[in-house]
C-alpha atoms as a PDB file:
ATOM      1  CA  UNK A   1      78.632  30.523  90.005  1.00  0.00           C
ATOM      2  CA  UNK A   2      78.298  26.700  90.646  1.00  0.00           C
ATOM      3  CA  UNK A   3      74.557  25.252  90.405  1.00  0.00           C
ATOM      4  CA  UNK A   4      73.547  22.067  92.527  1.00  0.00           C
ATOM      5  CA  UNK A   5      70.942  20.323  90.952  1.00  0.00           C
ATOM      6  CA  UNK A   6      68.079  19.718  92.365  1.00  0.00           C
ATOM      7  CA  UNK A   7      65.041  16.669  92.311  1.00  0.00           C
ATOM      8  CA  UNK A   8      63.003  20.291  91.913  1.00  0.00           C
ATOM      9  CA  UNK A   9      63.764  21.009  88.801  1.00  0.00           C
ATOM     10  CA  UNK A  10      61.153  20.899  86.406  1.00  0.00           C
ATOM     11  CA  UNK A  11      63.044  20.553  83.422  1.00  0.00           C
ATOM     12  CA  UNK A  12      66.039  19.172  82.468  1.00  0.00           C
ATOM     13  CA  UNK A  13      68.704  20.333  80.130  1.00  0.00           C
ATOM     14  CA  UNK A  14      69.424  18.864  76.960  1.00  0.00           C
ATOM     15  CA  UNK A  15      73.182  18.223  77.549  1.00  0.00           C
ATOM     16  CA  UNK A  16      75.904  18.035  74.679  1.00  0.00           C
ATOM     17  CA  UNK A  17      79.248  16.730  74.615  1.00  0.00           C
ATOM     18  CA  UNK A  18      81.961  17.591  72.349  1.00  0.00           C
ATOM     19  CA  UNK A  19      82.213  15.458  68.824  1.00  0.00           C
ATOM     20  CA  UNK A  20      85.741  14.962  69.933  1.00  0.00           C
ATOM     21  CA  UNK A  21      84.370  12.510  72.699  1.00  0.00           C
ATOM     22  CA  UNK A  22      84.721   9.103  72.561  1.00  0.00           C
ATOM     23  CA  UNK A  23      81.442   7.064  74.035  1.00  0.00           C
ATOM     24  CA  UNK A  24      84.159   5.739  76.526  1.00  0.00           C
ATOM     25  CA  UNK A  25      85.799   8.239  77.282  1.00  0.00           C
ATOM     26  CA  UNK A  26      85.222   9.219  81.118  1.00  0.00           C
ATOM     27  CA  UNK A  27      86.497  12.692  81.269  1.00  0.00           C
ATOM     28  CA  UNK A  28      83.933  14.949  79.114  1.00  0.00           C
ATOM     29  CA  UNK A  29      83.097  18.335  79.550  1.00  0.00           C
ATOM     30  CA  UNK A  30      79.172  18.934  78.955  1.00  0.00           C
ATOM     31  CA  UNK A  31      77.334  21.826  77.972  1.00  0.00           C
ATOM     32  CA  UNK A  32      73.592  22.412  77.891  1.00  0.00           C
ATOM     33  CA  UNK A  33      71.618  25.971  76.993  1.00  0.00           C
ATOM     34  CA  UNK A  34      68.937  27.204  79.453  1.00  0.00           C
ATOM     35  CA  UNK A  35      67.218  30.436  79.262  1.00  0.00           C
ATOM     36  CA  UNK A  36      69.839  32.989  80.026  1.00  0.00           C
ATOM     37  CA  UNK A  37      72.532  30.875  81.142  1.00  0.00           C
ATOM     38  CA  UNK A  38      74.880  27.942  79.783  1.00  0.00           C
ATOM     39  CA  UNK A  39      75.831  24.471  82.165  1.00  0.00           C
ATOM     40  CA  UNK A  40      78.628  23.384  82.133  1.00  0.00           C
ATOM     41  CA  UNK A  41      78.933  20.192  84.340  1.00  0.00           C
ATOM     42  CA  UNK A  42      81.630  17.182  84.527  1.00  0.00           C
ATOM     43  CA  UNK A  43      80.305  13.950  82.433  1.00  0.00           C
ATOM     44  CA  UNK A  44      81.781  11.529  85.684  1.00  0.00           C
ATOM     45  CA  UNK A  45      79.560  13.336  87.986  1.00  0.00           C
ATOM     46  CA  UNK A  46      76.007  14.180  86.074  1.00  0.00           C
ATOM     47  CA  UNK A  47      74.498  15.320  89.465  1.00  0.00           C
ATOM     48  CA  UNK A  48      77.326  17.043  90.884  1.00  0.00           C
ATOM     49  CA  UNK A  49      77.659  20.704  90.481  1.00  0.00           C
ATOM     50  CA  UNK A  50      77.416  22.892  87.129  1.00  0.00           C
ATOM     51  CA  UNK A  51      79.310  25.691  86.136  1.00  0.00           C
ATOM     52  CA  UNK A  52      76.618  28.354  85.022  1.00  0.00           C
ATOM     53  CA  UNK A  53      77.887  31.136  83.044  1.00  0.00           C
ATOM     54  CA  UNK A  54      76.146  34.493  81.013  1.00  0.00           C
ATOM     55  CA  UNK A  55      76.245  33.399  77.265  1.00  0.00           C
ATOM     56  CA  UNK A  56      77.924  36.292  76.726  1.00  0.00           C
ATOM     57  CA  UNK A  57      81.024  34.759  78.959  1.00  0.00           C
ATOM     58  CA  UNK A  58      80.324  31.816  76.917  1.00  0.00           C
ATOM     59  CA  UNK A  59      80.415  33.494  73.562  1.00  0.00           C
ATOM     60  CA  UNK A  60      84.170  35.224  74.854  1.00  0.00           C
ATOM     61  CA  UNK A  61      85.312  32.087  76.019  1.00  0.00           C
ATOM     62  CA  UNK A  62      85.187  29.433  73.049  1.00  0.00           C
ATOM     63  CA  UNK A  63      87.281  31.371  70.508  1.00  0.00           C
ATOM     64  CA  UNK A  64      90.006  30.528  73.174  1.00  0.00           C
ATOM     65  CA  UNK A  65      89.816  27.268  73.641  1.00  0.00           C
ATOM     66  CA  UNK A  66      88.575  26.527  69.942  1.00  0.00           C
ATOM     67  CA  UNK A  67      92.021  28.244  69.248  1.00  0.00           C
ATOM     68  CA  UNK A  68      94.576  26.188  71.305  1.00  0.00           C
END
């Protein structure tokens, strides 16, 4: 499900990016928590759209790319 932020939402996510980032580094992945979902969103385009997925998704999905 993609999410398109809007100027109506009250609050904001605390986003994270990976500690394999560099501060330069333009093409980040980020990830913030919100209740019942994760956001995943592209660091080059903060207000573009986010990725939202069940944490349980989540949960199934990083042992694969934590992995490879």
């Amino acid at each position: 499900m993609m999410h398109k932020p809007s100027r109506e939402d009250a609050t904001a996510p605390e986003w994270i990016k990976s500690s394999y980032s560099t501060p330069d580094g333009p093409d980040c992945v980020e990830v913030a928590a919100a209740p019942a979902t994760i956001l995943i969103r592209d660091s080059k385009s903060p207000d573009g759209p986010r990725l939202s997925l069940a944490p349980t998704t989540w949960a199934a999905f990083l042992p694969f790319v934590t992995d490879h």
